[in-house]
C-alpha atoms as a PDB file:
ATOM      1  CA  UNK A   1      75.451  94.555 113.277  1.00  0.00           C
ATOM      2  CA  UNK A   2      78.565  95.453 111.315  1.00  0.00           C
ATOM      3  CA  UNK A   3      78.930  93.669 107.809  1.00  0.00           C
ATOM      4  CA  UNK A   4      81.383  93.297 104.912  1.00  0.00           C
ATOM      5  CA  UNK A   5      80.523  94.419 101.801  1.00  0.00           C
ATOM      6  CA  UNK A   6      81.058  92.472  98.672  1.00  0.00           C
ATOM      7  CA  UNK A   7      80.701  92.966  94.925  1.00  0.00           C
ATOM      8  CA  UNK A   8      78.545  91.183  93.298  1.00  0.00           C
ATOM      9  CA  UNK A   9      79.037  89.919  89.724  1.00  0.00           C
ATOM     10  CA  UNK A  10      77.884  93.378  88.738  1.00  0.00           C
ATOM     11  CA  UNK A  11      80.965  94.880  90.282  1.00  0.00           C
ATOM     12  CA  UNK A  12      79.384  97.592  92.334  1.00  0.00           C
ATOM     13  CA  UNK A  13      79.878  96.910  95.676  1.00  0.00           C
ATOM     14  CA  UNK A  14      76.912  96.285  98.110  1.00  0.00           C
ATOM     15  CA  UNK A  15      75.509  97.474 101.555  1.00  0.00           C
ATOM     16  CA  UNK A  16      72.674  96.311 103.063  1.00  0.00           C
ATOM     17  CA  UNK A  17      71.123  98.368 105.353  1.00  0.00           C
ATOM     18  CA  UNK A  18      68.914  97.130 108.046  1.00  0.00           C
ATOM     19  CA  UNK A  19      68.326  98.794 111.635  1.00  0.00           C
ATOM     20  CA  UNK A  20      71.922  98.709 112.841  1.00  0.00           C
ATOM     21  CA  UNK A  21      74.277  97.924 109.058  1.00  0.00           C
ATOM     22  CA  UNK A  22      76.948  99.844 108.953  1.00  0.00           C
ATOM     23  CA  UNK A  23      79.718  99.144 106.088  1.00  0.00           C
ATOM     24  CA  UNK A  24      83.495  99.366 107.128  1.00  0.00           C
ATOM     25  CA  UNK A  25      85.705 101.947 105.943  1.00  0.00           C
ATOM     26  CA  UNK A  26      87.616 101.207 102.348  1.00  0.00           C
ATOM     27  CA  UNK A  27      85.661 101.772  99.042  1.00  0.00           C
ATOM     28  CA  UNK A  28      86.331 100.872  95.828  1.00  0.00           C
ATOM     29  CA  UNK A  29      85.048 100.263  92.236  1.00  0.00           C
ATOM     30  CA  UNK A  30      86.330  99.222  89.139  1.00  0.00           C
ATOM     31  CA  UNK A  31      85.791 101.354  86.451  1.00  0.00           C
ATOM     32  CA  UNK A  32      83.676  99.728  83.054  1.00  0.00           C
ATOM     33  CA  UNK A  33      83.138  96.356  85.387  1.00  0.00           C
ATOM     34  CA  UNK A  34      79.463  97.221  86.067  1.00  0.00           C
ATOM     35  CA  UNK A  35      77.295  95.591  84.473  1.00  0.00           C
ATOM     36  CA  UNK A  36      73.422  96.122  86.167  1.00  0.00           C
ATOM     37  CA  UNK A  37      70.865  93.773  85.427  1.00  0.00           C
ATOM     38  CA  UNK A  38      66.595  94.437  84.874  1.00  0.00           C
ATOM     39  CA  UNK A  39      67.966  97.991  84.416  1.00  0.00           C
ATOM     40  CA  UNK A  40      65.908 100.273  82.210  1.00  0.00           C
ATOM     41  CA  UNK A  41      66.255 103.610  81.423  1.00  0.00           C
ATOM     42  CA  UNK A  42      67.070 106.070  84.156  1.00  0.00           C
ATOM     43  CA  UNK A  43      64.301 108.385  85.689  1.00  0.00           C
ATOM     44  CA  UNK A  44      64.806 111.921  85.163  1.00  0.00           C
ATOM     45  CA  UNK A  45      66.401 113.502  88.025  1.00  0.00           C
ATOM     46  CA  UNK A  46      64.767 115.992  90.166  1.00  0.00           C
ATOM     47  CA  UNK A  47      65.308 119.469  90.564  1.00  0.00           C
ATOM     48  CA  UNK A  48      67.471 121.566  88.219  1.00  0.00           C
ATOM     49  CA  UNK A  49      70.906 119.874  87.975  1.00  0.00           C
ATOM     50  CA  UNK A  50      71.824 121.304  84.353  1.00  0.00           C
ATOM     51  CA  UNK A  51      72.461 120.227  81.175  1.00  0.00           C
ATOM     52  CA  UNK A  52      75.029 116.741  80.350  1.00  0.00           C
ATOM     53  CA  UNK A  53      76.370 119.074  78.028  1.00  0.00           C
ATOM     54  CA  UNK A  54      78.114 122.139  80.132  1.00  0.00           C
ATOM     55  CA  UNK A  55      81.265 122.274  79.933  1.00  0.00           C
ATOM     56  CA  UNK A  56      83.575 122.203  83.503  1.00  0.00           C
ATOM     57  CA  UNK A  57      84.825 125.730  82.337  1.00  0.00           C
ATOM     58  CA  UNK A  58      80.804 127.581  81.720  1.00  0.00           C
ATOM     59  CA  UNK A  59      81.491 127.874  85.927  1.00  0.00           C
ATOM     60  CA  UNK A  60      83.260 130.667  86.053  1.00  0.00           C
ATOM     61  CA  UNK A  61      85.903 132.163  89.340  1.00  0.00           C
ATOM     62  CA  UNK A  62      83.527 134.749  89.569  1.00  0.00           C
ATOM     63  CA  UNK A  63      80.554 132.502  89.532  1.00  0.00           C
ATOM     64  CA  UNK A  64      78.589 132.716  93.377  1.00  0.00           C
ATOM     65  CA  UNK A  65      77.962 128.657  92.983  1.00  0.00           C
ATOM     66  CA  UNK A  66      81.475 127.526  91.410  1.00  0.00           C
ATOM     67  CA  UNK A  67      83.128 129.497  94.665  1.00  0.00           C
ATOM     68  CA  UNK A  68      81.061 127.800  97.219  1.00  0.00           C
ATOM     69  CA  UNK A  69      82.453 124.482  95.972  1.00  0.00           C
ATOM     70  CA  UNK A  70      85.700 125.664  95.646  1.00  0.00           C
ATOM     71  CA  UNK A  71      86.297 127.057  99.022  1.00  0.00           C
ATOM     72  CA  UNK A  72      87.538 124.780 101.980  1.00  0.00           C
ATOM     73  CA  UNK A  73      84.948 122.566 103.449  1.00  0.00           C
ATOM     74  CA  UNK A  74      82.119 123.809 105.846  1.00  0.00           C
ATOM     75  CA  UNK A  75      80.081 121.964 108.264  1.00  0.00           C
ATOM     76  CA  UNK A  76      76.606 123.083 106.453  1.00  0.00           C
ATOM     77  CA  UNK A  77      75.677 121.989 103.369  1.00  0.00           C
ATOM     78  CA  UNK A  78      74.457 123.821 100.432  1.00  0.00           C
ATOM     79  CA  UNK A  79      72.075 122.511  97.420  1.00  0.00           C
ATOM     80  CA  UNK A  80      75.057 123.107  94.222  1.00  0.00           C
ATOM     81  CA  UNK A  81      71.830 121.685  91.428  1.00  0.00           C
ATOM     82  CA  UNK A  82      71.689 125.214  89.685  1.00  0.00           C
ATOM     83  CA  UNK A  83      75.959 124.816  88.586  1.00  0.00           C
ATOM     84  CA  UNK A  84      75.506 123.298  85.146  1.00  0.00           C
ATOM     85  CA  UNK A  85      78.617 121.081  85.686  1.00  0.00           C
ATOM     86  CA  UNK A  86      76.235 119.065  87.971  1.00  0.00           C
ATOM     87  CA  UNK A  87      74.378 118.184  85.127  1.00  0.00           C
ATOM     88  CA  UNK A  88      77.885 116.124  84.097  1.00  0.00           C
ATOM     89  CA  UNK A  89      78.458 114.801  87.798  1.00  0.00           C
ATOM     90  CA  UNK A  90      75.104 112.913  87.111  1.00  0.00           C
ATOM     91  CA  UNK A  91      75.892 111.659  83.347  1.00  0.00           C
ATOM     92  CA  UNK A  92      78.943 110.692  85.239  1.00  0.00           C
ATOM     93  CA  UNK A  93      77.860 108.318  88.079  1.00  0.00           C
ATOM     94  CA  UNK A  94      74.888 107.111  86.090  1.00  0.00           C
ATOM     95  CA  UNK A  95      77.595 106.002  83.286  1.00  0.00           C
ATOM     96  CA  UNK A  96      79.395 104.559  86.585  1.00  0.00           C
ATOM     97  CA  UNK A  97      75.692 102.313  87.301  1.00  0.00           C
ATOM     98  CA  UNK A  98      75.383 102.052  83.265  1.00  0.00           C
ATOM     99  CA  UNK A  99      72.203 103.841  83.971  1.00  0.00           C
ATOM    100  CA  UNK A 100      70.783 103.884  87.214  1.00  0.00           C
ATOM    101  CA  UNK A 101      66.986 102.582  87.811  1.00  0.00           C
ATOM    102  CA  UNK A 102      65.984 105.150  90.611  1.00  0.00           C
ATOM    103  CA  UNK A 103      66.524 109.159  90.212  1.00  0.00           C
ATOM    104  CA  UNK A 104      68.739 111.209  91.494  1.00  0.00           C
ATOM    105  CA  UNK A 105      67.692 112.154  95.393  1.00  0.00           C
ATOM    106  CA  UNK A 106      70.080 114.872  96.895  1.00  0.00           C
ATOM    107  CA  UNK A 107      73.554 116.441  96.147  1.00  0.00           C
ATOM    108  CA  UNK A 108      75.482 116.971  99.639  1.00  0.00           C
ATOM    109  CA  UNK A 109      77.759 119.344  98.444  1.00  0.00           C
ATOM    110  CA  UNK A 110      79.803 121.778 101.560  1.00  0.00           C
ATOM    111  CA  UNK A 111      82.692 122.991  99.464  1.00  0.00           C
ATOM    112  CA  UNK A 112      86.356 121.333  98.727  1.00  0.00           C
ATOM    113  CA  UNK A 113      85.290 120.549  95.416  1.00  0.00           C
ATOM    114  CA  UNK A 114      83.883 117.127  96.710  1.00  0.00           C
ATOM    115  CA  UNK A 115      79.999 115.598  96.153  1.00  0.00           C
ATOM    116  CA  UNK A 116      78.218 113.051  97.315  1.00  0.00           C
ATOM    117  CA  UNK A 117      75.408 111.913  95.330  1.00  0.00           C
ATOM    118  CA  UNK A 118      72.491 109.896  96.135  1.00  0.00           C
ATOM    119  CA  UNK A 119      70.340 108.151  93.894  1.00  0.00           C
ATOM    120  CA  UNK A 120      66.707 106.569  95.473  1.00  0.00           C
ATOM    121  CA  UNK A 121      63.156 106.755  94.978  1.00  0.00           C
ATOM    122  CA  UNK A 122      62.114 106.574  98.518  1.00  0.00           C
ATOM    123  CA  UNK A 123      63.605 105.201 101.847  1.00  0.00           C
ATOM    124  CA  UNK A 124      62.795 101.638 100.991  1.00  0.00           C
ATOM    125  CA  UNK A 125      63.816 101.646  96.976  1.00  0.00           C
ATOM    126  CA  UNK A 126      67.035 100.717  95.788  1.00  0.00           C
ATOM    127  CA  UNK A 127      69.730 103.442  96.511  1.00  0.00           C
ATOM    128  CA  UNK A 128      72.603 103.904  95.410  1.00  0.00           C
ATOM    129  CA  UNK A 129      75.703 106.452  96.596  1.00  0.00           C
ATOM    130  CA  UNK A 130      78.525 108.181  94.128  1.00  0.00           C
ATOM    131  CA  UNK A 131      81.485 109.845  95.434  1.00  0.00           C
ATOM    132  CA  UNK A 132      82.671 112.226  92.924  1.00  0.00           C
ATOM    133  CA  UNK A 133      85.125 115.686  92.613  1.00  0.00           C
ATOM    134  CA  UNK A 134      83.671 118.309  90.959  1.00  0.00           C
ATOM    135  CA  UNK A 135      86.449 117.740  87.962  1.00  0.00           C
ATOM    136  CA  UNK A 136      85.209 114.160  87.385  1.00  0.00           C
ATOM    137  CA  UNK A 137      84.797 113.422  83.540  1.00  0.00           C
ATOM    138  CA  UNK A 138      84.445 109.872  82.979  1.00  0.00           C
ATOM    139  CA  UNK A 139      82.905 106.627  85.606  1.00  0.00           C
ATOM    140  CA  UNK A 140      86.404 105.556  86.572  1.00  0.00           C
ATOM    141  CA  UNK A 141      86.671 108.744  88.432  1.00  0.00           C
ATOM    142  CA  UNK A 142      83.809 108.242  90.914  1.00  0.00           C
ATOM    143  CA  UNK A 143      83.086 105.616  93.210  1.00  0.00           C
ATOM    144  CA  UNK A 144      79.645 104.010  93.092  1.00  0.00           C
ATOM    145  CA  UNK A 145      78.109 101.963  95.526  1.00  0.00           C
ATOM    146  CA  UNK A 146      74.329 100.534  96.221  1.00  0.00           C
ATOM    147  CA  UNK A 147      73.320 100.966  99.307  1.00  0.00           C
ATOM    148  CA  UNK A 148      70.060  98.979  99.409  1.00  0.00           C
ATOM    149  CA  UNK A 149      67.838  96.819  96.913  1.00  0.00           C
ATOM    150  CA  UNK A 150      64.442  97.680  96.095  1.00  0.00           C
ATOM    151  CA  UNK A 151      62.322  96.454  99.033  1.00  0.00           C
ATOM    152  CA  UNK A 152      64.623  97.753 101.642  1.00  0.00           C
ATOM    153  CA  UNK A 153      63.400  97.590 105.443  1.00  0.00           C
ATOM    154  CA  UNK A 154      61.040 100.421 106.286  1.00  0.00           C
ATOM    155  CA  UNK A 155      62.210 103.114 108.785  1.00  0.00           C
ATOM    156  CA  UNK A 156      60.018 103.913 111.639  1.00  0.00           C
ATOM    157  CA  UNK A 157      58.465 107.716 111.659  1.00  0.00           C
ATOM    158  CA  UNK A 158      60.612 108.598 114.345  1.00  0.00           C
ATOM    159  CA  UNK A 159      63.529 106.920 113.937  1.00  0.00           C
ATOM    160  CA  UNK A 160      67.302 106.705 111.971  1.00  0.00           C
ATOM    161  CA  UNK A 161      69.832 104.378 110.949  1.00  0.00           C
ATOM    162  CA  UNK A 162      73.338 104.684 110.022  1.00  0.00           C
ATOM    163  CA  UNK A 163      73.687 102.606 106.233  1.00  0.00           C
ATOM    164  CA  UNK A 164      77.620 103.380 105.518  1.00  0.00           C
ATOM    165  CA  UNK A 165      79.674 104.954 108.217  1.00  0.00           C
ATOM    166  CA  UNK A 166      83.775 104.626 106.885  1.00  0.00           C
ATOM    167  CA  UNK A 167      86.424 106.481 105.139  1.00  0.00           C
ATOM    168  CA  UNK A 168      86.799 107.255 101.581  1.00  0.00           C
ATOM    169  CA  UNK A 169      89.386 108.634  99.510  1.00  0.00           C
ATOM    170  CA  UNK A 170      88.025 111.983  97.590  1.00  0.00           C
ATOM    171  CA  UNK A 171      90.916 112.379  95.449  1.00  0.00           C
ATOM    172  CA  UNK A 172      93.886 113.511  97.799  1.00  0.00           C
ATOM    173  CA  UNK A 173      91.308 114.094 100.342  1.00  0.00           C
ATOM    174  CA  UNK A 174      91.123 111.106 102.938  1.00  0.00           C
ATOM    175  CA  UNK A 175      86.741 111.674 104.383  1.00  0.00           C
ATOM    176  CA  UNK A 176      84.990 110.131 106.768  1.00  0.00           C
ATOM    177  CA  UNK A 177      81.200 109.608 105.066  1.00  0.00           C
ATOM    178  CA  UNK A 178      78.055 109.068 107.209  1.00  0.00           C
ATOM    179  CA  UNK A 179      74.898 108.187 105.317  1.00  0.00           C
ATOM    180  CA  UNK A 180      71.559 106.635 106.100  1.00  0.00           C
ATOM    181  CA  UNK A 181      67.968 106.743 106.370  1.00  0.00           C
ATOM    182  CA  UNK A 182      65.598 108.937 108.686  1.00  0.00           C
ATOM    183  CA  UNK A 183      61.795 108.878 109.458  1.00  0.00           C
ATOM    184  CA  UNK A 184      59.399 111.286 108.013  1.00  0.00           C
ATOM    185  CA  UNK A 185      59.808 112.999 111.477  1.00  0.00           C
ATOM    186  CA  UNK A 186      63.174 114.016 110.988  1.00  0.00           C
ATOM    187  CA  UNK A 187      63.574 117.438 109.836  1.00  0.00           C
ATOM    188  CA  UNK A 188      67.304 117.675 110.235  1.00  0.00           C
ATOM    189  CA  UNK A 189      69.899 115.147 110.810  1.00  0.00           C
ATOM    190  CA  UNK A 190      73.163 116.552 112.525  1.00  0.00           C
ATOM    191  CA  UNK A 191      76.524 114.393 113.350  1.00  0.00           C
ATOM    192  CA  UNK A 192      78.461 115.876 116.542  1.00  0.00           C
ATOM    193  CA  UNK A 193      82.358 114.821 116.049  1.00  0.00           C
ATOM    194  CA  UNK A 194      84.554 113.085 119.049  1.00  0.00           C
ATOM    195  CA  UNK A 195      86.206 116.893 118.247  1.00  0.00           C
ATOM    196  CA  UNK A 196      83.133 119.025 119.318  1.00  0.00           C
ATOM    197  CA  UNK A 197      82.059 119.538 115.415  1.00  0.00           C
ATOM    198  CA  UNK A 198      78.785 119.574 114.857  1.00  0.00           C
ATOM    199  CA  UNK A 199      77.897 118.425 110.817  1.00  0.00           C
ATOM    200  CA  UNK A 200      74.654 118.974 109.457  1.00  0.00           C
ATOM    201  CA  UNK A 201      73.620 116.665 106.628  1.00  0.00           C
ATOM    202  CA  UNK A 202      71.711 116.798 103.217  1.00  0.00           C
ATOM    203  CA  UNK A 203      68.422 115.199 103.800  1.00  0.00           C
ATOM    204  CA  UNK A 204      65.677 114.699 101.400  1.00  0.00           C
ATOM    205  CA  UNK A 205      63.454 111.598 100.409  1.00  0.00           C
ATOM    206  CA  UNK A 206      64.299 109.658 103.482  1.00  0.00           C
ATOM    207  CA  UNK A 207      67.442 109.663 103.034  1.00  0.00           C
ATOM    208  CA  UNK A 208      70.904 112.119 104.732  1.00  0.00           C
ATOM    209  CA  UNK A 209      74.307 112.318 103.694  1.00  0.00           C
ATOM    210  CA  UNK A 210      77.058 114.077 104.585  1.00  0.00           C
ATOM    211  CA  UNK A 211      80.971 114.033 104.992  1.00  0.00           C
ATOM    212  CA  UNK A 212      84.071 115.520 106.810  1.00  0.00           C
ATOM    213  CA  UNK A 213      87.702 115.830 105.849  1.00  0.00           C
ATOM    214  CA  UNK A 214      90.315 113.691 108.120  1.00  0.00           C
ATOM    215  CA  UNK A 215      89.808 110.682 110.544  1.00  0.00           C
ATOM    216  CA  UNK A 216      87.915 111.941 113.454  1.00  0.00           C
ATOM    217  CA  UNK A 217      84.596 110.392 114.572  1.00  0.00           C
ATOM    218  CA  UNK A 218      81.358 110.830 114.895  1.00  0.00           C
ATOM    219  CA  UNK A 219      80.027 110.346 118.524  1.00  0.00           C
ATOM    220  CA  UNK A 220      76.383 110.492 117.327  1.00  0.00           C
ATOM    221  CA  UNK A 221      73.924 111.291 114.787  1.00  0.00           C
ATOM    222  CA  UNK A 222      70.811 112.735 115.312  1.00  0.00           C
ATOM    223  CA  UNK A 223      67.277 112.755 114.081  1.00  0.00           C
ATOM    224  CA  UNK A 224      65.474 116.414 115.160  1.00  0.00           C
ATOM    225  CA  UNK A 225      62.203 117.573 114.494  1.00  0.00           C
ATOM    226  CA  UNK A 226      60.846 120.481 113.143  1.00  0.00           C
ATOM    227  CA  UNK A 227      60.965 122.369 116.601  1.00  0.00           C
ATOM    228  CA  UNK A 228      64.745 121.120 116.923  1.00  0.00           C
ATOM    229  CA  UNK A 229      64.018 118.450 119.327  1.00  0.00           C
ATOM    230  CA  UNK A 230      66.063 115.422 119.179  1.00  0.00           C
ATOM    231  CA  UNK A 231      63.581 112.207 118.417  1.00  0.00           C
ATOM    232  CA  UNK A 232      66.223 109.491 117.804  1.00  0.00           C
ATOM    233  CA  UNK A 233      70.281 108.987 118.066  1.00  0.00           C
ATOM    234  CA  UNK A 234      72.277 105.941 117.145  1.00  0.00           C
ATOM    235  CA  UNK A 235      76.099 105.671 117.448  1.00  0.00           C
ATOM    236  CA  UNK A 236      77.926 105.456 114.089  1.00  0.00           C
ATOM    237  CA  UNK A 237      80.319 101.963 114.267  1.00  0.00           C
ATOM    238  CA  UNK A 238      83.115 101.380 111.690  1.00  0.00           C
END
């Protein structure tokens, strides 16, 4: 089932996932109109993401981490959380969600100086997505959208769904972004591309993410378990 999305009179726009959601392609969000209600303070996130403080610069050209993001996009991710300037990604997008009520979940990070970062608790808690470049400074630089309320549909063991499947704009990069939920299962989630790419997401708490420059699709994605059999595939829709 393919549906619109629509803000709400918080102003972050809304997908709701269920076994076969998927959101269409254009996001958007307007910068200082969110206003989240029954929000308390946000969770601290988990894992090392840095100090709110660090400066963009504290990454140096010689720094291993601040390289990785830098260079051209790959088709593996890799976990950025020790750069300190992640630490101002997530003051950032929670300034975006005027403080978030679930933690910070995974960082898909694969180089071209372009995140995605997802906030949830577990696969059936509210979650919430942030498109950001690495330079991003202040909430009208990112793009924030909730994925899910709390209460979300539980996913089967064995199983994955497809929550937004669509284009974004990542600065002057145009991206196709697949993310969604997988089962417990699932040790891996990988996207083959109608061009023979194979993209292998983030995954953690339930949840995957990933992205790809330009406008090619994705022909599948794919649940595998921890012997690298594939246990479920769905077809990504626009």
């Amino acid at each position: 089932m393919d549906s619109d999305r629509k803000p709400d009179a918080t102003g972050i726009g809304h997908v709701r996932i269920s076994e076969r959601a998927r959101c269409r392609a254009t996001l958007a969000i307007l910068a200082g109109a969110i206003a989240l209600s029954a929000c308390g303070p946000a969770p601290a996130p988990s894992g090392p993401i840095g100090s709110p403080e660090a400066p963009f610069s504290s990454a140096g050209p010689t720094d291993p981490m601040a390289q990785a993001i830098a260079a051209p996009w790959r088709s593996e991710p890799f976990d950025p959380r020790e750069d300190q300037r992640m630490g101002r990604i997530d003051a950032v997008c929670q300034a975006a969600g005027h403080q978030l009520p679930v933690p910070l979940d995974l960082v898909d990070a694969r180089g071209a100086d372009r995140l995605i970062v997802l906030y949830a608790a577990d696969a059936s808690s509210a979650a919430f997505e942030c498109f950001a470049d690495i330079g991003a400074t202040k909430a009208s630089e990112v793009q924030l959208f909730q994925l899910q309320d709390a209460g979300g549909p539980p996913i089967a063991n064995a199983a994955i769904d497809t929550g937004h499947y669509g284009t974004v704009s990542f600065g002057r990069i145009e991206a196709m972004v697949l993310v969604g939920r997988v089962g417990a299962a699932g040790a891996k989630v990988v996207a083959q591309l109608a061009d023979g790419t194979t993209v292998v997401a983030t995954k953690r708490g339930g949840w995957y993410a990933m992205w790809w420059p330009g406008p090619t699709l994705a022909v599948s994605v794919s649940a595998l378990d921890a012997k690298g059999s594939v246990i479920a595939t769905v077809t990504p829709r626009l």
